[in-house]
PDB file of N, CA and C in Angstrom:
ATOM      1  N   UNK A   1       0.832  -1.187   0.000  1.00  0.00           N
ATOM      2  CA  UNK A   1       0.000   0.000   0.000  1.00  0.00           C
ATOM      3  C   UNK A   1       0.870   1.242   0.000  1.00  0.00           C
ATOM      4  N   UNK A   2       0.423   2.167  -0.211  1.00  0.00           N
ATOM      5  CA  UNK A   2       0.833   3.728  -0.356  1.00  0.00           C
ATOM      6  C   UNK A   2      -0.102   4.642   0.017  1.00  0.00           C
ATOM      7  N   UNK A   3       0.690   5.768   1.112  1.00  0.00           N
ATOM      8  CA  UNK A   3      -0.002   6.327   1.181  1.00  0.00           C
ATOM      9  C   UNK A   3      -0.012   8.434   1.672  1.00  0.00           C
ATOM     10  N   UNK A   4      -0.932   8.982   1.633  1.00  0.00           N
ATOM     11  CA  UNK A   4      -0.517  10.209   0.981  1.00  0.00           C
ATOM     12  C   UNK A   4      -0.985  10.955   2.897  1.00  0.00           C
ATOM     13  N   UNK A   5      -0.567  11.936   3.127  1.00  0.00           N
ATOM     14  CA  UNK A   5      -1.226  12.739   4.178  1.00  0.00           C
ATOM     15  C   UNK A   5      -1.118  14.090   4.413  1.00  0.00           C
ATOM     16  N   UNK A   6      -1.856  15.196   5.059  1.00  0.00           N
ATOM     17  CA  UNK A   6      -1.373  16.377   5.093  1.00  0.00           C
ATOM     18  C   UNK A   6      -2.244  16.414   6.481  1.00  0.00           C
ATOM     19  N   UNK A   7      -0.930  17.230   7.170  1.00  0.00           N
ATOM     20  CA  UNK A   7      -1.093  17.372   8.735  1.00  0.00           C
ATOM     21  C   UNK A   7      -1.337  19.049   8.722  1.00  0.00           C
ATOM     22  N   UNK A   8      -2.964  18.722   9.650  1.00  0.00           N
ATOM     23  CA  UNK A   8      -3.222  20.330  10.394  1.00  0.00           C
ATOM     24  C   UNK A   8      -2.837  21.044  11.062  1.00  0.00           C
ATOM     25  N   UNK A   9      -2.612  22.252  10.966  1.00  0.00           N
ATOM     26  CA  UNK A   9      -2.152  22.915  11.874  1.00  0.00           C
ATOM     27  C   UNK A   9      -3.040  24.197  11.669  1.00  0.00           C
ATOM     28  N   UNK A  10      -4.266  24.465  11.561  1.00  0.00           N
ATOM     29  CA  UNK A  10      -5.162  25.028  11.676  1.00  0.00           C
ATOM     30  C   UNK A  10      -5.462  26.197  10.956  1.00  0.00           C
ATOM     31  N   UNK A  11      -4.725  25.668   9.571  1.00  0.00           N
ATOM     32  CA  UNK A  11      -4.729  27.414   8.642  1.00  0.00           C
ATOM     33  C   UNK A  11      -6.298  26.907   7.736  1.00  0.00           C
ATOM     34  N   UNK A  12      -6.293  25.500   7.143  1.00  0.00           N
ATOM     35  CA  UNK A  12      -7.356  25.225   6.409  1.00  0.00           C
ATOM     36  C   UNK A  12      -8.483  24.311   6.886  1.00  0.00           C
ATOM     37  N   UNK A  13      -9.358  24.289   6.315  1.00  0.00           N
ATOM     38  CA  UNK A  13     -10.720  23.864   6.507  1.00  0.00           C
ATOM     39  C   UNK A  13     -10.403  21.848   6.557  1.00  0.00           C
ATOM     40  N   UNK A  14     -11.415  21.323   6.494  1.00  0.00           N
ATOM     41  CA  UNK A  14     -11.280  19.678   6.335  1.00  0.00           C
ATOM     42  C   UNK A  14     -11.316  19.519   5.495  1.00  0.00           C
ATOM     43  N   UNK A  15     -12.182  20.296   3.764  1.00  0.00           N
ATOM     44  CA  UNK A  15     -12.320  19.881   2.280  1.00  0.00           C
ATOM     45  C   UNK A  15     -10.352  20.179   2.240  1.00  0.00           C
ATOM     46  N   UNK A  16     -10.273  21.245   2.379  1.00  0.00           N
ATOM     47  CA  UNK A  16      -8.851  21.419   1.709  1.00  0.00           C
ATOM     48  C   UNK A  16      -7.636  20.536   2.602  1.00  0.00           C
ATOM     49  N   UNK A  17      -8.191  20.508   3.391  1.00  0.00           N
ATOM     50  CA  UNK A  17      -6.918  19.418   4.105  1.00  0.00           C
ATOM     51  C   UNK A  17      -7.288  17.942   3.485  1.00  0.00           C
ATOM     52  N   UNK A  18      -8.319  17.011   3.390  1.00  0.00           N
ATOM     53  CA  UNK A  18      -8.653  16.159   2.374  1.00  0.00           C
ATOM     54  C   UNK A  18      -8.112  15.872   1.142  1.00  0.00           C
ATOM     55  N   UNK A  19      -8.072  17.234   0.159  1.00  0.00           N
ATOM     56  CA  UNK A  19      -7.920  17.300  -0.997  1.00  0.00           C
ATOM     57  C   UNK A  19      -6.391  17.314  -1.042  1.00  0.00           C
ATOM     58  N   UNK A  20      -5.484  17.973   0.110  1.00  0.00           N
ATOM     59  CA  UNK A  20      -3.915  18.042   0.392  1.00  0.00           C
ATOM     60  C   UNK A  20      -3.582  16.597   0.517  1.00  0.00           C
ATOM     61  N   UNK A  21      -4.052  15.515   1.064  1.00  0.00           N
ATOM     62  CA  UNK A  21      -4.127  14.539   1.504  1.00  0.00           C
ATOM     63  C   UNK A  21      -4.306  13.426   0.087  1.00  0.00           C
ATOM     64  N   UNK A  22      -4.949  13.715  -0.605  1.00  0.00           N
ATOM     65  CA  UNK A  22      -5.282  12.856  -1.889  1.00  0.00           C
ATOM     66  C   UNK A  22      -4.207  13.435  -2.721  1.00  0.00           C
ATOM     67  N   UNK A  23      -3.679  14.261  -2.824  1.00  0.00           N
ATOM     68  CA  UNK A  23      -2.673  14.960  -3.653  1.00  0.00           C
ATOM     69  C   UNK A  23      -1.393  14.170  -3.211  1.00  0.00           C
ATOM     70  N   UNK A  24      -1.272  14.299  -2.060  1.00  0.00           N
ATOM     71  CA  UNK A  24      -0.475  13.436  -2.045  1.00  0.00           C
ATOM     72  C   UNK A  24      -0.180  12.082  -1.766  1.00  0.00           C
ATOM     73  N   UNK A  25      -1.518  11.586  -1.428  1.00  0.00           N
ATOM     74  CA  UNK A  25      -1.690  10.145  -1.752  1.00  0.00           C
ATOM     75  C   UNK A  25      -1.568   9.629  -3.356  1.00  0.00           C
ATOM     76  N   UNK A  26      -1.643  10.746  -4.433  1.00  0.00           N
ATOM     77  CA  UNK A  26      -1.291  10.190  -5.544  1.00  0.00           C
ATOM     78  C   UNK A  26       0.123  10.330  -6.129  1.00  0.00           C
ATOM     79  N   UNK A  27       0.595  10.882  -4.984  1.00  0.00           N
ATOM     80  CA  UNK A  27       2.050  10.607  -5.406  1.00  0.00           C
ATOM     81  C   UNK A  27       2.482   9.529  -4.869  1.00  0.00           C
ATOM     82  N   UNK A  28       2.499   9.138  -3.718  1.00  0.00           N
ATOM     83  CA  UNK A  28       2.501   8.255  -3.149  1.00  0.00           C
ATOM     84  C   UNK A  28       2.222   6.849  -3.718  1.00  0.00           C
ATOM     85  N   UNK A  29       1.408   6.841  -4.663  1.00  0.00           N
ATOM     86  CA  UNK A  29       0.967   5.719  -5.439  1.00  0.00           C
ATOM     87  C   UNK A  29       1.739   5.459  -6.937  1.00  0.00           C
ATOM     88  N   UNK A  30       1.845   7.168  -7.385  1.00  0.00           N
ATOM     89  CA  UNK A  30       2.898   6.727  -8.795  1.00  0.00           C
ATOM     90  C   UNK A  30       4.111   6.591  -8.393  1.00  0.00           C
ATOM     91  N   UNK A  31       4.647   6.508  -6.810  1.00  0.00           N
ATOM     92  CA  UNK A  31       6.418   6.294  -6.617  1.00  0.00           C
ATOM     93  C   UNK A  31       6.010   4.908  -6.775  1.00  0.00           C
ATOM     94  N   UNK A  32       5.051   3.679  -6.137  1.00  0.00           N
ATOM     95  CA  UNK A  32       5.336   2.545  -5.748  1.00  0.00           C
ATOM     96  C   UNK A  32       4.711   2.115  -4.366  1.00  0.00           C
ATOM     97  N   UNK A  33       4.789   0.941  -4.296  1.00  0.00           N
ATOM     98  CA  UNK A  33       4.106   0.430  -2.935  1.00  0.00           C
ATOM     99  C   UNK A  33       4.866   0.694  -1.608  1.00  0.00           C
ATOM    100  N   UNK A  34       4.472   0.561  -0.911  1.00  0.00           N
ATOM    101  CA  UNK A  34       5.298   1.027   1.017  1.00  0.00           C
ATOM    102  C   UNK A  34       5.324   2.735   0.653  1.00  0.00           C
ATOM    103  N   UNK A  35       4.989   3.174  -0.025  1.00  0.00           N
ATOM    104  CA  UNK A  35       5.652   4.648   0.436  1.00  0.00           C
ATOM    105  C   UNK A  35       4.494   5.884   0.664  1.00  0.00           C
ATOM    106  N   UNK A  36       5.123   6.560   1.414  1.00  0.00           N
ATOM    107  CA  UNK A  36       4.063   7.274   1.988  1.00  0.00           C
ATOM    108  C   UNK A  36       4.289   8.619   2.354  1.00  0.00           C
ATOM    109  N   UNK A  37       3.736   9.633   1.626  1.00  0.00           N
ATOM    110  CA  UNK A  37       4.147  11.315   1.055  1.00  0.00           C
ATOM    111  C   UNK A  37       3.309  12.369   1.977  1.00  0.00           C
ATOM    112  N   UNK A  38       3.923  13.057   2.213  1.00  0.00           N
ATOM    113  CA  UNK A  38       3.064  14.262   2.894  1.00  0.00           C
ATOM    114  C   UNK A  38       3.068  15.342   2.092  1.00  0.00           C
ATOM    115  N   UNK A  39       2.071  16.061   2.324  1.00  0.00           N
ATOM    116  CA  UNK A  39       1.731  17.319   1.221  1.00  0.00           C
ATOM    117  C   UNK A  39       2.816  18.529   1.764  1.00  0.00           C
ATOM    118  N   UNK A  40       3.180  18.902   0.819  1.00  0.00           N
ATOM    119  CA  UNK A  40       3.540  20.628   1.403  1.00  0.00           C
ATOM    120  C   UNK A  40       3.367  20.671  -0.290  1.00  0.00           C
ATOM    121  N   UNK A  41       3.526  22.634   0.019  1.00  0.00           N
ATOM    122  CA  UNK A  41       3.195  23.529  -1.153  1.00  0.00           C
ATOM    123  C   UNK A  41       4.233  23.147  -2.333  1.00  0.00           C
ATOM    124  N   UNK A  42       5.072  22.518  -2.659  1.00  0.00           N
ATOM    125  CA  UNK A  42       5.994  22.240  -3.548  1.00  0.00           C
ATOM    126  C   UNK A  42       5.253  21.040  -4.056  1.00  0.00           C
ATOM    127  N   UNK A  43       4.363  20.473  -3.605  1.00  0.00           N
ATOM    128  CA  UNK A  43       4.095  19.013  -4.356  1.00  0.00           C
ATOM    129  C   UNK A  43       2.626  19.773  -4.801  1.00  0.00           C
ATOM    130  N   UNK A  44       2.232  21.073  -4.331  1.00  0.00           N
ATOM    131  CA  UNK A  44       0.545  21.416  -4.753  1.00  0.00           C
ATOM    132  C   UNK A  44       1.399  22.347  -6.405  1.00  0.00           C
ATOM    133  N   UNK A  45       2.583  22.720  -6.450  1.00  0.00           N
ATOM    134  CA  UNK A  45       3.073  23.816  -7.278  1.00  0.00           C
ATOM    135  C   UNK A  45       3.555  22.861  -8.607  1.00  0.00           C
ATOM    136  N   UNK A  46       3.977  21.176  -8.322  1.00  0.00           N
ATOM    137  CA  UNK A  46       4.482  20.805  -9.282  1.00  0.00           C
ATOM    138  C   UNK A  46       3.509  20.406 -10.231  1.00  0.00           C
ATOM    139  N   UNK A  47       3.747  20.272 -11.349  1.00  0.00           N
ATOM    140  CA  UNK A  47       3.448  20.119 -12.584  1.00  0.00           C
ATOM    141  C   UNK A  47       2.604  18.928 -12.921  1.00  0.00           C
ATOM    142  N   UNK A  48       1.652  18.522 -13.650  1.00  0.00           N
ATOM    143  CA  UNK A  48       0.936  17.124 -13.624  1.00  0.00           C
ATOM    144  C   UNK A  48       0.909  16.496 -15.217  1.00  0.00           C
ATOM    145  N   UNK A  49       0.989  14.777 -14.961  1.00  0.00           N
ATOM    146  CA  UNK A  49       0.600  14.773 -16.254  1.00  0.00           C
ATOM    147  C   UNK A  49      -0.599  13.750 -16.334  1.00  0.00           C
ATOM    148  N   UNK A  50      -0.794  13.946 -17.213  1.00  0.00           N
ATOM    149  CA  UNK A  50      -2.850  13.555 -17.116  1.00  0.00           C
ATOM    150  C   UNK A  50      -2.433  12.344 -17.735  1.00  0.00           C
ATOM    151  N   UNK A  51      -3.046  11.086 -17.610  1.00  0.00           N
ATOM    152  CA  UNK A  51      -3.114   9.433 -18.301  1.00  0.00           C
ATOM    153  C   UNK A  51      -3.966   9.111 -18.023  1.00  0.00           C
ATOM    154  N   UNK A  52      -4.749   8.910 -19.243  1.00  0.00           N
ATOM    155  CA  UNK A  52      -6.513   8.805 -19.656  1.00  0.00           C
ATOM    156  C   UNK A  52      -6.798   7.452 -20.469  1.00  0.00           C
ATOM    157  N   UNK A  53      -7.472   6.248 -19.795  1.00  0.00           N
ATOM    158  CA  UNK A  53      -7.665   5.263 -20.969  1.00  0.00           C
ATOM    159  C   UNK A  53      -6.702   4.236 -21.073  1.00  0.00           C
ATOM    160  N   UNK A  54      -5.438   4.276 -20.244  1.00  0.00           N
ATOM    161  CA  UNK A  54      -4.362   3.714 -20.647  1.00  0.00           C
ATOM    162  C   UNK A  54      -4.727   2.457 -20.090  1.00  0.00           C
ATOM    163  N   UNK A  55      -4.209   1.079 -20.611  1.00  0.00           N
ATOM    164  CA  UNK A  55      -4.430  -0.085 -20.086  1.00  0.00           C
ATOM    165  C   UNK A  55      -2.808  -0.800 -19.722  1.00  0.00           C
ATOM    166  N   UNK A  56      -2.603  -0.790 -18.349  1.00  0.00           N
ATOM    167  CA  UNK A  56      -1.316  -1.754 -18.117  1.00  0.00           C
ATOM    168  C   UNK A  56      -1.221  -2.748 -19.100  1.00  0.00           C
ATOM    169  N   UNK A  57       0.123  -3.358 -19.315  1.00  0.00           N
ATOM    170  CA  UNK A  57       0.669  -4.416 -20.426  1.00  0.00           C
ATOM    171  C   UNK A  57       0.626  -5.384 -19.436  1.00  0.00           C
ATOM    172  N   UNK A  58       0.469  -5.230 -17.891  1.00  0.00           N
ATOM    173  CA  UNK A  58       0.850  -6.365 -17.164  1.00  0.00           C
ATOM    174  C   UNK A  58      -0.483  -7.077 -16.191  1.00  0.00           C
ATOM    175  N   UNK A  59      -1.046  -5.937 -15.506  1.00  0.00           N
ATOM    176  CA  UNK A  59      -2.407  -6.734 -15.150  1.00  0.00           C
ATOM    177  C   UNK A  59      -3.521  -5.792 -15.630  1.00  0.00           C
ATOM    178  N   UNK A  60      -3.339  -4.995 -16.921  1.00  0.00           N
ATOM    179  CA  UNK A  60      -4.576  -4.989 -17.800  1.00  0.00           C
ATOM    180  C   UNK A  60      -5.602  -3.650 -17.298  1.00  0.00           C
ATOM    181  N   UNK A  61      -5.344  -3.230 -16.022  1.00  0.00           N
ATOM    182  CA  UNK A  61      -6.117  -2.694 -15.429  1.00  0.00           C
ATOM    183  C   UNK A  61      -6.091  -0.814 -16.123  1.00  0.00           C
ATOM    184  N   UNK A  62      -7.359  -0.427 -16.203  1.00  0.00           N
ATOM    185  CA  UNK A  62      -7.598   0.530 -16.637  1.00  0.00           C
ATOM    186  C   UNK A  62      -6.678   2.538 -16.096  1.00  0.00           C
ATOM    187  N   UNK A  63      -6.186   2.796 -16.471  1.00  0.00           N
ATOM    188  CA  UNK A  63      -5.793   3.750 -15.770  1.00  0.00           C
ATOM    189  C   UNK A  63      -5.876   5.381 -16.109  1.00  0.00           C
ATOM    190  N   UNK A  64      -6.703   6.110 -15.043  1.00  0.00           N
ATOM    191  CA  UNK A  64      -7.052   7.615 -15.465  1.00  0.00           C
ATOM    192  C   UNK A  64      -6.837   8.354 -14.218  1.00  0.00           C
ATOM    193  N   UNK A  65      -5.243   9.089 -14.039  1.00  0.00           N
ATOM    194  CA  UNK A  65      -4.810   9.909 -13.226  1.00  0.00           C
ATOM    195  C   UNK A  65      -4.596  11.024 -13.752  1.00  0.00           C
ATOM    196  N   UNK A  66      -4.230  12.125 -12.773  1.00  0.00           N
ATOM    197  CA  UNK A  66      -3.156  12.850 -13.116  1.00  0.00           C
ATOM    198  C   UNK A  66      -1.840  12.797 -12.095  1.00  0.00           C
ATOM    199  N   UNK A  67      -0.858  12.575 -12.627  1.00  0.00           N
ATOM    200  CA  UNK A  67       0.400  12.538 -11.351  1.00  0.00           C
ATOM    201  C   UNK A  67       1.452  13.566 -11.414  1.00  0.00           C
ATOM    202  N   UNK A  68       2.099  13.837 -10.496  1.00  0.00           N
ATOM    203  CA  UNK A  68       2.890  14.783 -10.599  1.00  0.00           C
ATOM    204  C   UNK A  68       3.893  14.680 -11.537  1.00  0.00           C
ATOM    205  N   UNK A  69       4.551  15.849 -12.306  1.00  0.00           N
ATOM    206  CA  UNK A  69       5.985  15.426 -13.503  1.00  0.00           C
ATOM    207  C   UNK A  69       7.258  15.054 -12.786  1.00  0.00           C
ATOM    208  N   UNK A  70       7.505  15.239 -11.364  1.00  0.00           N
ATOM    209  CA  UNK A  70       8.737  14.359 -10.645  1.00  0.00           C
ATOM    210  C   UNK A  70       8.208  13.385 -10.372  1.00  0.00           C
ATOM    211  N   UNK A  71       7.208  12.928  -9.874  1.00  0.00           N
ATOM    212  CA  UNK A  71       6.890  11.620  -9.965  1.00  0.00           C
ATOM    213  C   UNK A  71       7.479  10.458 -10.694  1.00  0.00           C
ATOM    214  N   UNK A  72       7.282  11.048 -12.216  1.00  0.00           N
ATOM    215  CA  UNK A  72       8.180  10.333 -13.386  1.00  0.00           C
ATOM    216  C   UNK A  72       9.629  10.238 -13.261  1.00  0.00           C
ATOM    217  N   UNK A  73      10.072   9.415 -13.424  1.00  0.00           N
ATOM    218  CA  UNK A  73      11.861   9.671 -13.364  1.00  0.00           C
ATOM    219  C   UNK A  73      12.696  10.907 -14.167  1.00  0.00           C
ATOM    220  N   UNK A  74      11.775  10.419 -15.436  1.00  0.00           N
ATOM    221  CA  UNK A  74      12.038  11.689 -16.648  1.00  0.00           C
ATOM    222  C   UNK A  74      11.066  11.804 -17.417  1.00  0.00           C
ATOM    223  N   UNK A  75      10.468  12.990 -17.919  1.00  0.00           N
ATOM    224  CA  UNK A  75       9.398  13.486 -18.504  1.00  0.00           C
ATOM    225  C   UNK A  75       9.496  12.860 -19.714  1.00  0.00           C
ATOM    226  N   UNK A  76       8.033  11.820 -20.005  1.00  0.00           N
ATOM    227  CA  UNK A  76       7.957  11.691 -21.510  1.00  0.00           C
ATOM    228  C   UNK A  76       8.969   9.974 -21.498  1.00  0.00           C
ATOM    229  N   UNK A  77       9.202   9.563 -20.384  1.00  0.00           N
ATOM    230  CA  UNK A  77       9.359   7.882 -20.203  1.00  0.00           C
ATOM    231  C   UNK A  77       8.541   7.213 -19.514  1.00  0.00           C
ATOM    232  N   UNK A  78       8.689   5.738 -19.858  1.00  0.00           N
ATOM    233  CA  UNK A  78       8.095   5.149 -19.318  1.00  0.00           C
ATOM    234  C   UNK A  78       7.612   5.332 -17.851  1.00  0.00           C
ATOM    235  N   UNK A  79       6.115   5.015 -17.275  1.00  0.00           N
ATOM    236  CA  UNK A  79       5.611   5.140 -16.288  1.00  0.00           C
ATOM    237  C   UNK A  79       5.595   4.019 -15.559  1.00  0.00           C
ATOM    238  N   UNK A  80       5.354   3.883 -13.969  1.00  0.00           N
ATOM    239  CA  UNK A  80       4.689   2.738 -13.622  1.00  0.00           C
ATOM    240  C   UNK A  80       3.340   2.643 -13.268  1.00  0.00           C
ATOM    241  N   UNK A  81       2.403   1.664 -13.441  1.00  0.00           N
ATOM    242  CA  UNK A  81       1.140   1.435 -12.810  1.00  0.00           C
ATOM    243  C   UNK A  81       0.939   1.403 -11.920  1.00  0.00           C
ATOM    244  N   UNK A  82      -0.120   2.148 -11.451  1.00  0.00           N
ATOM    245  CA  UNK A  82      -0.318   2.236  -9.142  1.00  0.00           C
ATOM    246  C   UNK A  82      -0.653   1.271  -8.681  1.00  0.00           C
ATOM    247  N   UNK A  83      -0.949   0.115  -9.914  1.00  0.00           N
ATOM    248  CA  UNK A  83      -2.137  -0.814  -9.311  1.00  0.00           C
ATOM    249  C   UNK A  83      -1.000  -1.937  -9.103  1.00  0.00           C
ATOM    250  N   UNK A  84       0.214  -2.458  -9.857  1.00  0.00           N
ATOM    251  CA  UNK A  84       0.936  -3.587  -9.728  1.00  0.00           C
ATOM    252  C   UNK A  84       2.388  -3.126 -10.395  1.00  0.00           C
ATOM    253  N   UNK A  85       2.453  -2.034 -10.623  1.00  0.00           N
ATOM    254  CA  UNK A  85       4.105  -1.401 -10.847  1.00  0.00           C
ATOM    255  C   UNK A  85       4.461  -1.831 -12.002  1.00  0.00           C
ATOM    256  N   UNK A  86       4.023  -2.387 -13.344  1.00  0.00           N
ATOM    257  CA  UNK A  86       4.164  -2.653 -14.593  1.00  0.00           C
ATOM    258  C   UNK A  86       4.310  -1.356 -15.091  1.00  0.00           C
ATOM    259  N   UNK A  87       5.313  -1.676 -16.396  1.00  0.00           N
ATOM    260  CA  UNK A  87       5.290   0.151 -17.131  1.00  0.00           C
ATOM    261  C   UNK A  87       4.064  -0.025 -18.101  1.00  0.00           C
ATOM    262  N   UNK A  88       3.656   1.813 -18.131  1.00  0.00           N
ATOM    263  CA  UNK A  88       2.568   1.868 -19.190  1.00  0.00           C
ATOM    264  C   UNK A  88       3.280   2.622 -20.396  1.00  0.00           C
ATOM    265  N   UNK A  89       3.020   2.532 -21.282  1.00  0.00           N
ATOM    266  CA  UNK A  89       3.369   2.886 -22.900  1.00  0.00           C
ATOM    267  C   UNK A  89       3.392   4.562 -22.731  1.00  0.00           C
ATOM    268  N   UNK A  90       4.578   5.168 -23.309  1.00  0.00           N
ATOM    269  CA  UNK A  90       4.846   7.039 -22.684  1.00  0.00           C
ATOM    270  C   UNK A  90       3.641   7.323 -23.832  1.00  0.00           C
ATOM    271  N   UNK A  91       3.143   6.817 -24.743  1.00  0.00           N
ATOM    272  CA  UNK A  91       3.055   7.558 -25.753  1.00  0.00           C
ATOM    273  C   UNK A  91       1.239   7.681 -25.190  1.00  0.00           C
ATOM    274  N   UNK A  92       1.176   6.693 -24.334  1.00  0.00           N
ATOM    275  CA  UNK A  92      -0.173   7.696 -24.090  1.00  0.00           C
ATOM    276  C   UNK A  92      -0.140   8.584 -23.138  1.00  0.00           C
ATOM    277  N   UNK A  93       0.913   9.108 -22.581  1.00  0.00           N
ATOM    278  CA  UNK A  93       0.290  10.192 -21.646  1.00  0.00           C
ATOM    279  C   UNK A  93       0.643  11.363 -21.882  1.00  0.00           C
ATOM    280  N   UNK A  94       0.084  12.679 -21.502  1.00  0.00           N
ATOM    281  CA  UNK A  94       0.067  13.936 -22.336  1.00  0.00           C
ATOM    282  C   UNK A  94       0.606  14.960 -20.819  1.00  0.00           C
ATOM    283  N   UNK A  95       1.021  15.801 -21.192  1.00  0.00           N
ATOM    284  CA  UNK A  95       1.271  16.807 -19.717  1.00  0.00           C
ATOM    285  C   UNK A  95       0.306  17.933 -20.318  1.00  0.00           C
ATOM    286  N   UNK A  96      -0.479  17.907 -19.071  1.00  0.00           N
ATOM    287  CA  UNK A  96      -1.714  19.023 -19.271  1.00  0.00           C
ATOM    288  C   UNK A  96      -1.124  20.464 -18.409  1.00  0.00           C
TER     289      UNK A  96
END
Protein backbone atom coordinates (compact mmCIF):
# COMPACT_ATOMS: atom_id res chain seq x y z
CA UNK A 1 0.00 0.00 0.00
CA UNK A 2 0.83 3.73 -0.36
CA UNK A 3 0.00 6.33 1.18
CA UNK A 4 -0.52 10.21 0.98
CA UNK A 5 -1.23 12.74 4.18
CA UNK A 6 -1.37 16.38 5.09
CA UNK A 7 -1.09 17.37 8.74
CA UNK A 8 -3.22 20.33 10.39
CA UNK A 9 -2.15 22.92 11.87
CA UNK A 10 -5.16 25.03 11.68
CA UNK A 11 -4.73 27.41 8.64
CA UNK A 12 -7.36 25.23 6.41
CA UNK A 13 -10.72 23.86 6.51
CA UNK A 14 -11.28 19.68 6.34
CA UNK A 15 -12.32 19.88 2.28
CA UNK A 16 -8.85 21.42 1.71
CA UNK A 17 -6.92 19.42 4.10
CA UNK A 18 -8.65 16.16 2.37
CA UNK A 19 -7.92 17.30 -1.00
CA UNK A 20 -3.91 18.04 0.39
CA UNK A 21 -4.13 14.54 1.50
CA UNK A 22 -5.28 12.86 -1.89
CA UNK A 23 -2.67 14.96 -3.65
CA UNK A 24 -0.47 13.44 -2.04
CA UNK A 25 -1.69 10.14 -1.75
CA UNK A 26 -1.29 10.19 -5.54
CA UNK A 27 2.05 10.61 -5.41
CA UNK A 28 2.50 8.25 -3.15
CA UNK A 29 0.97 5.72 -5.44
CA UNK A 30 2.90 6.73 -8.80
CA UNK A 31 6.42 6.29 -6.62
CA UNK A 32 5.34 2.55 -5.75
CA UNK A 33 4.11 0.43 -2.93
CA UNK A 34 5.30 1.03 1.02
CA UNK A 35 5.65 4.65 0.44
CA UNK A 36 4.06 7.27 1.99
CA UNK A 37 4.15 11.32 1.06
CA UNK A 38 3.06 14.26 2.89
CA UNK A 39 1.73 17.32 1.22
CA UNK A 40 3.54 20.63 1.40
CA UNK A 41 3.20 23.53 -1.15
CA UNK A 42 5.99 22.24 -3.55
CA UNK A 43 4.09 19.01 -4.36
CA UNK A 44 0.55 21.42 -4.75
CA UNK A 45 3.07 23.82 -7.28
CA UNK A 46 4.48 20.81 -9.28
CA UNK A 47 3.45 20.12 -12.58
CA UNK A 48 0.94 17.12 -13.62
CA UNK A 49 0.60 14.77 -16.25
CA UNK A 50 -2.85 13.55 -17.12
CA UNK A 51 -3.11 9.43 -18.30
CA UNK A 52 -6.51 8.80 -19.66
CA UNK A 53 -7.66 5.26 -20.97
CA UNK A 54 -4.36 3.71 -20.65
CA UNK A 55 -4.43 -0.08 -20.09
CA UNK A 56 -1.32 -1.75 -18.12
CA UNK A 57 0.67 -4.42 -20.43
CA UNK A 58 0.85 -6.36 -17.16
CA UNK A 59 -2.41 -6.73 -15.15
CA UNK A 60 -4.58 -4.99 -17.80
CA UNK A 61 -6.12 -2.69 -15.43
CA UNK A 62 -7.60 0.53 -16.64
CA UNK A 63 -5.79 3.75 -15.77
CA UNK A 64 -7.05 7.61 -15.46
CA UNK A 65 -4.81 9.91 -13.23
CA UNK A 66 -3.16 12.85 -13.12
CA UNK A 67 0.40 12.54 -11.35
CA UNK A 68 2.89 14.78 -10.60
CA UNK A 69 5.99 15.43 -13.50
CA UNK A 70 8.74 14.36 -10.65
CA UNK A 71 6.89 11.62 -9.97
CA UNK A 72 8.18 10.33 -13.39
CA UNK A 73 11.86 9.67 -13.36
CA UNK A 74 12.04 11.69 -16.65
CA UNK A 75 9.40 13.49 -18.50
CA UNK A 76 7.96 11.69 -21.51
CA UNK A 77 9.36 7.88 -20.20
CA UNK A 78 8.10 5.15 -19.32
CA UNK A 79 5.61 5.14 -16.29
CA UNK A 80 4.69 2.74 -13.62
CA UNK A 81 1.14 1.43 -12.81
CA UNK A 82 -0.32 2.24 -9.14
CA UNK A 83 -2.14 -0.81 -9.31
CA UNK A 84 0.94 -3.59 -9.73
CA UNK A 85 4.11 -1.40 -10.85
CA UNK A 86 4.16 -2.65 -14.59
CA UNK A 87 5.29 0.15 -17.13
CA UNK A 88 2.57 1.87 -19.19
CA UNK A 89 3.37 2.89 -22.90
CA UNK A 90 4.85 7.04 -22.68
CA UNK A 91 3.06 7.56 -25.75
CA UNK A 92 -0.17 7.70 -24.09
CA UNK A 93 0.29 10.19 -21.65
CA UNK A 94 0.07 13.94 -22.34
CA UNK A 95 1.27 16.81 -19.72
CA UNK A 96 -1.71 19.02 -19.27
Amino acid sequence: MSFGYSIHEGEVGYLELLSRAETACRIAKSRGDGISVGWSESIEDDLMFTIRGVRCDKCRAKIDCDIPESAAAVRNTLLLCPYCGGSLNEAATSAS
